[in-house]
C-alpha atoms as a PDB file:
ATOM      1  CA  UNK A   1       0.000   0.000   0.000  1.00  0.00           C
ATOM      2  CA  UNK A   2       0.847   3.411  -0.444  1.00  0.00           C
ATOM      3  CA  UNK A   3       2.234   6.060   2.049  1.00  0.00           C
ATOM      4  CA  UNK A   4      -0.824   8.428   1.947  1.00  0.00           C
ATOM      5  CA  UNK A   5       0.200  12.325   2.906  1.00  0.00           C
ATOM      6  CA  UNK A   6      -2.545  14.900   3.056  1.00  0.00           C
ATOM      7  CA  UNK A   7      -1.448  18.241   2.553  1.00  0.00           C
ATOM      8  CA  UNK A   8      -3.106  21.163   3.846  1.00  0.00           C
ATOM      9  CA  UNK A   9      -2.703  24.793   5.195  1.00  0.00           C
ATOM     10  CA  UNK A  10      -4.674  27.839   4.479  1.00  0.00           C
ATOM     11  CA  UNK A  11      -6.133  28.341   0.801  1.00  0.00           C
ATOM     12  CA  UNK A  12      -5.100  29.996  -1.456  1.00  0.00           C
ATOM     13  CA  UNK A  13      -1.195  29.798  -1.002  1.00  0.00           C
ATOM     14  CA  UNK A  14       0.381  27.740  -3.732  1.00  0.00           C
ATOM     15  CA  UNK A  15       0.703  25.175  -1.069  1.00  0.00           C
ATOM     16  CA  UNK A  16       0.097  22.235  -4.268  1.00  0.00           C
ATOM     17  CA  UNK A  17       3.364  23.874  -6.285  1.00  0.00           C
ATOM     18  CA  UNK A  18       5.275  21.701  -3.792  1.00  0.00           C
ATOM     19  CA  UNK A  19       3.084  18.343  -4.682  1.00  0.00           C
ATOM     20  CA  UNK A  20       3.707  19.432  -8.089  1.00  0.00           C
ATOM     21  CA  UNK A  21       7.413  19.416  -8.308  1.00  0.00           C
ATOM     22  CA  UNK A  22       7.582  16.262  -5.702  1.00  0.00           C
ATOM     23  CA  UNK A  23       5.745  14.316  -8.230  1.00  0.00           C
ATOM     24  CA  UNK A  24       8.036  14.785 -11.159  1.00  0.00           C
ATOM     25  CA  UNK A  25      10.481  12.294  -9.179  1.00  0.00           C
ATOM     26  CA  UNK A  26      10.197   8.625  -8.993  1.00  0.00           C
ATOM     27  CA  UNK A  27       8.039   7.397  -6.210  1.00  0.00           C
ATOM     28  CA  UNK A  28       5.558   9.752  -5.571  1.00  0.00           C
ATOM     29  CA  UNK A  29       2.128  10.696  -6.795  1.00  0.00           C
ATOM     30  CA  UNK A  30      -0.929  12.637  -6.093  1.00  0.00           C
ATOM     31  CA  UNK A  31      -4.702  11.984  -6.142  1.00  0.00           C
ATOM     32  CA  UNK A  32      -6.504  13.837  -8.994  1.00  0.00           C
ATOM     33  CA  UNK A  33      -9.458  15.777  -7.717  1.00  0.00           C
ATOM     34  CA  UNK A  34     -12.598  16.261  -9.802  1.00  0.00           C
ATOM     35  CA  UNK A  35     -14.172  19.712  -9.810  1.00  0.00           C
ATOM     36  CA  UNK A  36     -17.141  20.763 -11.800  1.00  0.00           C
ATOM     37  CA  UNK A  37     -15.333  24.003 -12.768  1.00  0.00           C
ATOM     38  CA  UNK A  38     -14.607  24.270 -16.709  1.00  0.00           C
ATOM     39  CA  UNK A  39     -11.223  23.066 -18.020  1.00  0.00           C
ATOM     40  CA  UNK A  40      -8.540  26.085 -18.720  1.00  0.00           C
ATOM     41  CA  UNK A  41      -6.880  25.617 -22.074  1.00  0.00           C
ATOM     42  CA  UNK A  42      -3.827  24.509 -20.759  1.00  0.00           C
ATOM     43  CA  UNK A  43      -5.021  21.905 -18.300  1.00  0.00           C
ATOM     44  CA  UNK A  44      -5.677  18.160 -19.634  1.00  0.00           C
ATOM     45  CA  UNK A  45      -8.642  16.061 -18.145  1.00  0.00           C
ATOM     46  CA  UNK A  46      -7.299  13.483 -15.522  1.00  0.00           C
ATOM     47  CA  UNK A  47      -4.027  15.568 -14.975  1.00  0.00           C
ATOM     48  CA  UNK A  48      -4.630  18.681 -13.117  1.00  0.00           C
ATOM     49  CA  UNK A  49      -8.115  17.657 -12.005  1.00  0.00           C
ATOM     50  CA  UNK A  50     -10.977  15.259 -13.254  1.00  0.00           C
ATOM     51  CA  UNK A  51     -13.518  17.974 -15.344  1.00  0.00           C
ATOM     52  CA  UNK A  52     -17.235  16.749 -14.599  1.00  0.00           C
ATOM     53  CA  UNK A  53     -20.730  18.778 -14.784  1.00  0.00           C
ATOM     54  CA  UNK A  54     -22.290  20.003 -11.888  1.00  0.00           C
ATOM     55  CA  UNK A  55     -24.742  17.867 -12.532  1.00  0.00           C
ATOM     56  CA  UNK A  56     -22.337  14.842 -12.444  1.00  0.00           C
ATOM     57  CA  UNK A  57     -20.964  16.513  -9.246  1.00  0.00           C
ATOM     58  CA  UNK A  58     -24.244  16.859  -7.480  1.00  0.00           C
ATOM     59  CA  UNK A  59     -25.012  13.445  -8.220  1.00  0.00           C
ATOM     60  CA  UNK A  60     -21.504  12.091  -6.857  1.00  0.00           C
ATOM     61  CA  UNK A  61     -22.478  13.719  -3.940  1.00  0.00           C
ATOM     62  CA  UNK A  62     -25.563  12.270  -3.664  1.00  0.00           C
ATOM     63  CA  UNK A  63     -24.239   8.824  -4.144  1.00  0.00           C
ATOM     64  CA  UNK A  64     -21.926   9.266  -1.228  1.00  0.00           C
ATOM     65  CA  UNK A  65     -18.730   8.508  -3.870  1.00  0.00           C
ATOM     66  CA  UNK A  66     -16.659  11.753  -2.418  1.00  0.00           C
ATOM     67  CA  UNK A  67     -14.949  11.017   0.438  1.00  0.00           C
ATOM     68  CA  UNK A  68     -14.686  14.945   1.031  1.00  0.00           C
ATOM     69  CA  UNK A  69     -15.221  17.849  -0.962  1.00  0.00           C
ATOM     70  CA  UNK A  70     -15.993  21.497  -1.075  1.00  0.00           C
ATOM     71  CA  UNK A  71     -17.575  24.523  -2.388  1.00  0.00           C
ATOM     72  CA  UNK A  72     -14.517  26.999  -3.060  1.00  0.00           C
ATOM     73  CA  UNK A  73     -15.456  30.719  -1.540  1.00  0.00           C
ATOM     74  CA  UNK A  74     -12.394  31.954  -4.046  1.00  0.00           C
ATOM     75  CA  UNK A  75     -14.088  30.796  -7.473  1.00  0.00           C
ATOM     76  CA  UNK A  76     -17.433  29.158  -6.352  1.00  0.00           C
ATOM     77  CA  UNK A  77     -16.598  26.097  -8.191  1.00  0.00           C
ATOM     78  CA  UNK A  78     -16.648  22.602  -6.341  1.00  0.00           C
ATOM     79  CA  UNK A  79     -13.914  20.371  -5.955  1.00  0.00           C
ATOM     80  CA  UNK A  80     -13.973  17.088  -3.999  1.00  0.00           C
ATOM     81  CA  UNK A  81     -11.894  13.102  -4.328  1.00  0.00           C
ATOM     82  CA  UNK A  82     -13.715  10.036  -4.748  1.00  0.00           C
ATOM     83  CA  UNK A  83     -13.263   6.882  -2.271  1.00  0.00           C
ATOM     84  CA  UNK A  84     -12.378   4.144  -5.342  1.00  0.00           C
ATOM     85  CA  UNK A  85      -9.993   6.955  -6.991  1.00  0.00           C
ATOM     86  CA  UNK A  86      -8.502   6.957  -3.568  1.00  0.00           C
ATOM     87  CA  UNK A  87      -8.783   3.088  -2.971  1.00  0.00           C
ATOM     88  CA  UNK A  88      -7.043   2.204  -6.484  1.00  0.00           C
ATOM     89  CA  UNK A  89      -4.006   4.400  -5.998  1.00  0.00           C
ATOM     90  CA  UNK A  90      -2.759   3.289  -2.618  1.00  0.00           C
ATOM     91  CA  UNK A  91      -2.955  -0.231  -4.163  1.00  0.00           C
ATOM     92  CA  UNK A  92      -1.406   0.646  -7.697  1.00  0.00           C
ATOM     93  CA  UNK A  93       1.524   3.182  -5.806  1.00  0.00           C
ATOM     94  CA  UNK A  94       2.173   0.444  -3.831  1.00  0.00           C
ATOM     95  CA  UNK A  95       5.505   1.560  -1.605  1.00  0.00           C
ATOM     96  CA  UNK A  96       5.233   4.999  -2.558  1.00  0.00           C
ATOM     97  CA  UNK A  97       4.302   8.629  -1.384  1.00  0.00           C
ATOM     98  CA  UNK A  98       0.696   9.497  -2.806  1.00  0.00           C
ATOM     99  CA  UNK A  99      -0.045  13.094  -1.984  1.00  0.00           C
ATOM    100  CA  UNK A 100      -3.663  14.666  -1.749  1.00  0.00           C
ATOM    101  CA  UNK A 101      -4.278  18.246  -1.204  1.00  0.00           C
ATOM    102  CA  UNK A 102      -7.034  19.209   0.437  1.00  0.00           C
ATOM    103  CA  UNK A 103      -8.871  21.818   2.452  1.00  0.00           C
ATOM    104  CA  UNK A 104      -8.026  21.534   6.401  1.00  0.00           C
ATOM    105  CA  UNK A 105     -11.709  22.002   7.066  1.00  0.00           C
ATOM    106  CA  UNK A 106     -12.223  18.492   5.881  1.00  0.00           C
ATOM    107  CA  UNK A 107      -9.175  16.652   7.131  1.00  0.00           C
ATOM    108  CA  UNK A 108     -11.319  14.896  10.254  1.00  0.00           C
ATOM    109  CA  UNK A 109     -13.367  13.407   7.414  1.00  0.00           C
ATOM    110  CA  UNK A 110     -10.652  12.071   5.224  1.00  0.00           C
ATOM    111  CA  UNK A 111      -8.733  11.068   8.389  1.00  0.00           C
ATOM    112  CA  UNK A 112     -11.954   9.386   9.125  1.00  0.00           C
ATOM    113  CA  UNK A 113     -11.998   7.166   6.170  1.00  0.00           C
ATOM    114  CA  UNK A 114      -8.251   6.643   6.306  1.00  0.00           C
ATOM    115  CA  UNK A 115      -6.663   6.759   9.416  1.00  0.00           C
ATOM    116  CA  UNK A 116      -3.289   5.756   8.538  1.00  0.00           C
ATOM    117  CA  UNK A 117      -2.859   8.359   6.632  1.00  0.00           C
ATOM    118  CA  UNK A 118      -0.263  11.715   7.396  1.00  0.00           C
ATOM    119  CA  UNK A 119      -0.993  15.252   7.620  1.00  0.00           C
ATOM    120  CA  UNK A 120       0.827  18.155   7.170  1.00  0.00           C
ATOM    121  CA  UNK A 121       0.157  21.964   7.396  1.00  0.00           C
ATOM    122  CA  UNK A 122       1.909  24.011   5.429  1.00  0.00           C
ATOM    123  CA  UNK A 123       1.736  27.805   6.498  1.00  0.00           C
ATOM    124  CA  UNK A 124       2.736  31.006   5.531  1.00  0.00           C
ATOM    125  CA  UNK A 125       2.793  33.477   8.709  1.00  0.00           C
ATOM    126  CA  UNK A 126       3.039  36.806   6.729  1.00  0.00           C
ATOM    127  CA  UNK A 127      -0.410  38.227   7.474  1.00  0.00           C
ATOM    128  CA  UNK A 128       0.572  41.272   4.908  1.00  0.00           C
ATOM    129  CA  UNK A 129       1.699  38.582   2.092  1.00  0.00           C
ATOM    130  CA  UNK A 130      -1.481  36.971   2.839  1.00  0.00           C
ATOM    131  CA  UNK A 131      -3.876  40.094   2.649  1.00  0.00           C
ATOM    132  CA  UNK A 132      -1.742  40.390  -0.709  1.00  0.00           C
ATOM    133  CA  UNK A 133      -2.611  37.152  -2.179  1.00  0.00           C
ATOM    134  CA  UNK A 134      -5.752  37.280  -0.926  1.00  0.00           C
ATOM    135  CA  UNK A 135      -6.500  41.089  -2.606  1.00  0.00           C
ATOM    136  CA  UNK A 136      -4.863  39.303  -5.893  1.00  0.00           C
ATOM    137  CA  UNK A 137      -7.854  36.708  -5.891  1.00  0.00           C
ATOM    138  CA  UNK A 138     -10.535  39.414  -5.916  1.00  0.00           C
ATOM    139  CA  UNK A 139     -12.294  39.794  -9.333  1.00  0.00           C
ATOM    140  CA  UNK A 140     -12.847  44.261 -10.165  1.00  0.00           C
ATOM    141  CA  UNK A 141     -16.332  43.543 -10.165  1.00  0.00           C
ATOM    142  CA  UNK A 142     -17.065  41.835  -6.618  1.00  0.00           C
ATOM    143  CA  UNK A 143     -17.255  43.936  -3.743  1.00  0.00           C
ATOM    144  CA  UNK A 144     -13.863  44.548  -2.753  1.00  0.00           C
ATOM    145  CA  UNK A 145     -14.227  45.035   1.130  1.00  0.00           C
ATOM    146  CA  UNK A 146     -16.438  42.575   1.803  1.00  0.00           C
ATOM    147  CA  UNK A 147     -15.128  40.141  -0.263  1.00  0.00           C
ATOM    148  CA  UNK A 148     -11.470  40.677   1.073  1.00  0.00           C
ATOM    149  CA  UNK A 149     -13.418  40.371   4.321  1.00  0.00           C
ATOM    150  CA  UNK A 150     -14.797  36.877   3.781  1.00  0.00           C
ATOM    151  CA  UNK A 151     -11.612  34.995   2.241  1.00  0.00           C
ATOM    152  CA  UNK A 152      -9.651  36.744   4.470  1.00  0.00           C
ATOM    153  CA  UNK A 153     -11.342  35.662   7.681  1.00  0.00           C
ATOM    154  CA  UNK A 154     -12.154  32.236   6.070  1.00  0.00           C
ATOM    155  CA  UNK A 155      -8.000  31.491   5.954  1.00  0.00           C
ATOM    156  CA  UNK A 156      -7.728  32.697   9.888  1.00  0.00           C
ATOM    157  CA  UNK A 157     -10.490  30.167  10.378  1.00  0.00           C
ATOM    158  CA  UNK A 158      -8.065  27.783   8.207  1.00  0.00           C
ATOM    159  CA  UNK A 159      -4.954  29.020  10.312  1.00  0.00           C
ATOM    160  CA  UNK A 160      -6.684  28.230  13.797  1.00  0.00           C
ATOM    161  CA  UNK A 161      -7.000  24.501  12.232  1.00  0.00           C
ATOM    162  CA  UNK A 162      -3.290  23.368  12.295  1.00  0.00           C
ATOM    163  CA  UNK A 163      -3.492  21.336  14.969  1.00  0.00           C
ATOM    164  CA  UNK A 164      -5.727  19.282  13.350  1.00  0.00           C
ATOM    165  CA  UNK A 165      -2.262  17.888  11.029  1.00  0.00           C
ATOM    166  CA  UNK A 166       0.261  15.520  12.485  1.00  0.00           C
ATOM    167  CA  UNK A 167       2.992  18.190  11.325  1.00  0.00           C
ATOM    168  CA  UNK A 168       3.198  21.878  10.632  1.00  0.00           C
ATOM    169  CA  UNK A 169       5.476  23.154   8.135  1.00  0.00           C
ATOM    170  CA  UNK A 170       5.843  26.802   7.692  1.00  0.00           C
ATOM    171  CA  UNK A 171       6.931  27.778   3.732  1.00  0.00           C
ATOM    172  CA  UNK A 172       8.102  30.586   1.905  1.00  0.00           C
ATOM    173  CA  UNK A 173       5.919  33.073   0.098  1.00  0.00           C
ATOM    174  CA  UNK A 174       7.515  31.079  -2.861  1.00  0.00           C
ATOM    175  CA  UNK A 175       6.407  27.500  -1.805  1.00  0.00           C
ATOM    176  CA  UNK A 176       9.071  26.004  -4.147  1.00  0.00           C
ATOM    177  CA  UNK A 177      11.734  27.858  -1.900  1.00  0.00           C
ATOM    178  CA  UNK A 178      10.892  25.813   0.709  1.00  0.00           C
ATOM    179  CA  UNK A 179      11.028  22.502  -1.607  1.00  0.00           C
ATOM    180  CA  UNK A 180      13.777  21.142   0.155  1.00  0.00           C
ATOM    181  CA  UNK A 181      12.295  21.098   3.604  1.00  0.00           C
ATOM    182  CA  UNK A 182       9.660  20.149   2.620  1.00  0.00           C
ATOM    183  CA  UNK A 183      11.461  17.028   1.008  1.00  0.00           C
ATOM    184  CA  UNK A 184      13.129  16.624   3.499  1.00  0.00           C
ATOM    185  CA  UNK A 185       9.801  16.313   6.121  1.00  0.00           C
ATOM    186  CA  UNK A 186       8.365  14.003   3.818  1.00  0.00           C
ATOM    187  CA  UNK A 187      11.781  11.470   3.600  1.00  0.00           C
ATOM    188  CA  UNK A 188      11.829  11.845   7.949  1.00  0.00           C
ATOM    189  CA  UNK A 189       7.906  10.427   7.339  1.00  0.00           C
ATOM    190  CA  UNK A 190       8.351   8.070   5.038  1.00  0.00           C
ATOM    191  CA  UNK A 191      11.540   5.791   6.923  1.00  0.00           C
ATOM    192  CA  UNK A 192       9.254   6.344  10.543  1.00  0.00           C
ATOM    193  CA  UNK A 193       6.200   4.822   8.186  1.00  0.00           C
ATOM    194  CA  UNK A 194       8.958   2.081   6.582  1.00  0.00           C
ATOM    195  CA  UNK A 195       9.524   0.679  10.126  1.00  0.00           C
END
């Protein structure tokens, strides 16, 4: 079976860049999420994400097939991983790291359905970057203020969280700055797992 690692932290921060350049090396892999937002031009179905209706979506839901998932505040859109997606990988990555990034709010739930599994919480403890990143998310036409107010509050609510992870991990404002750390956390994981 696989060595499954949820990754988490406050949204918004490029926390999945580091997933992203983990996975180009042999031995680790991630869980591809589905969302029911529409593709981007450059993304390809079943690599960045799994691109379903909302219909489809709502009707996942209904079935009981996502073993989490959630309704982004940033974009709307929902995005959520199904159990036998889940299931299939820790059997076919047998022996290796498989990664899934999700939203701390629902890390009791996924812990719930697989307890073995590791958490970390990647941070950034800038407030000031934050408020940046968070003002850089904010479409000209939505109310600015209360808007900003929302996602802003909403990722304090995230921060509060952290103890919910088996680690924290705080990164750069450049995630892939931190890369090596973060390696480095996963490596000290995976030989404590290997035992």
């Amino acid at each position: 079976m696989a060595l499954l690692i949820c990754i988490t932290g406050p949204s918004g921060l490029r926390k999945s860049r580091l997933v992203e350049k983990a996975i180009l090396q042999d031995g680790y892999n991630r869980i591809v999420a589905y969302t029911d937002r529409p593709k981007r031009d450059h993304e390809k179905h079943g690599e960045e994400y799994y691109f379903i209706s909302a219909d489809e979506f709502t009707e996942s839901i209904d079935k009981g097939e996502f073993v989490e998932w959630q309704n982004l505040i940033s974009n709307g859109y929902r995005y959520g991983k199904k159990r036998d997606e889940i299931d299939k990988a820790l059997e076919e990555f047998k022996g290796q790291v498989l990664f899934s990034v999700i939203n701390v709010v629902n890390l009791p739930v996924f812990k719930r359905h697989y307890p073995k599994s590791i958490s970390i919480f990647l941070d950034i403890t800038d407030i000031e970057f934050i408020k940046e990143s968070v003002k850089a998310t904010i479409k000209e036409t939505d109310n600015f203020d209360e808007e900003f107010e929302k996602r802003f509050d909403f990722i304090m609510e995230e921060k509060r969280r952290r103890h919910l992870a088996d680690y924290y991990m705080r990164i750069a404002h450049d995630p892939l700055d931190s890369f090596d750390e973060f390696m480095d956390l996963i490596e000290k994981i995976r030989r404590s797992f290997q035992r």
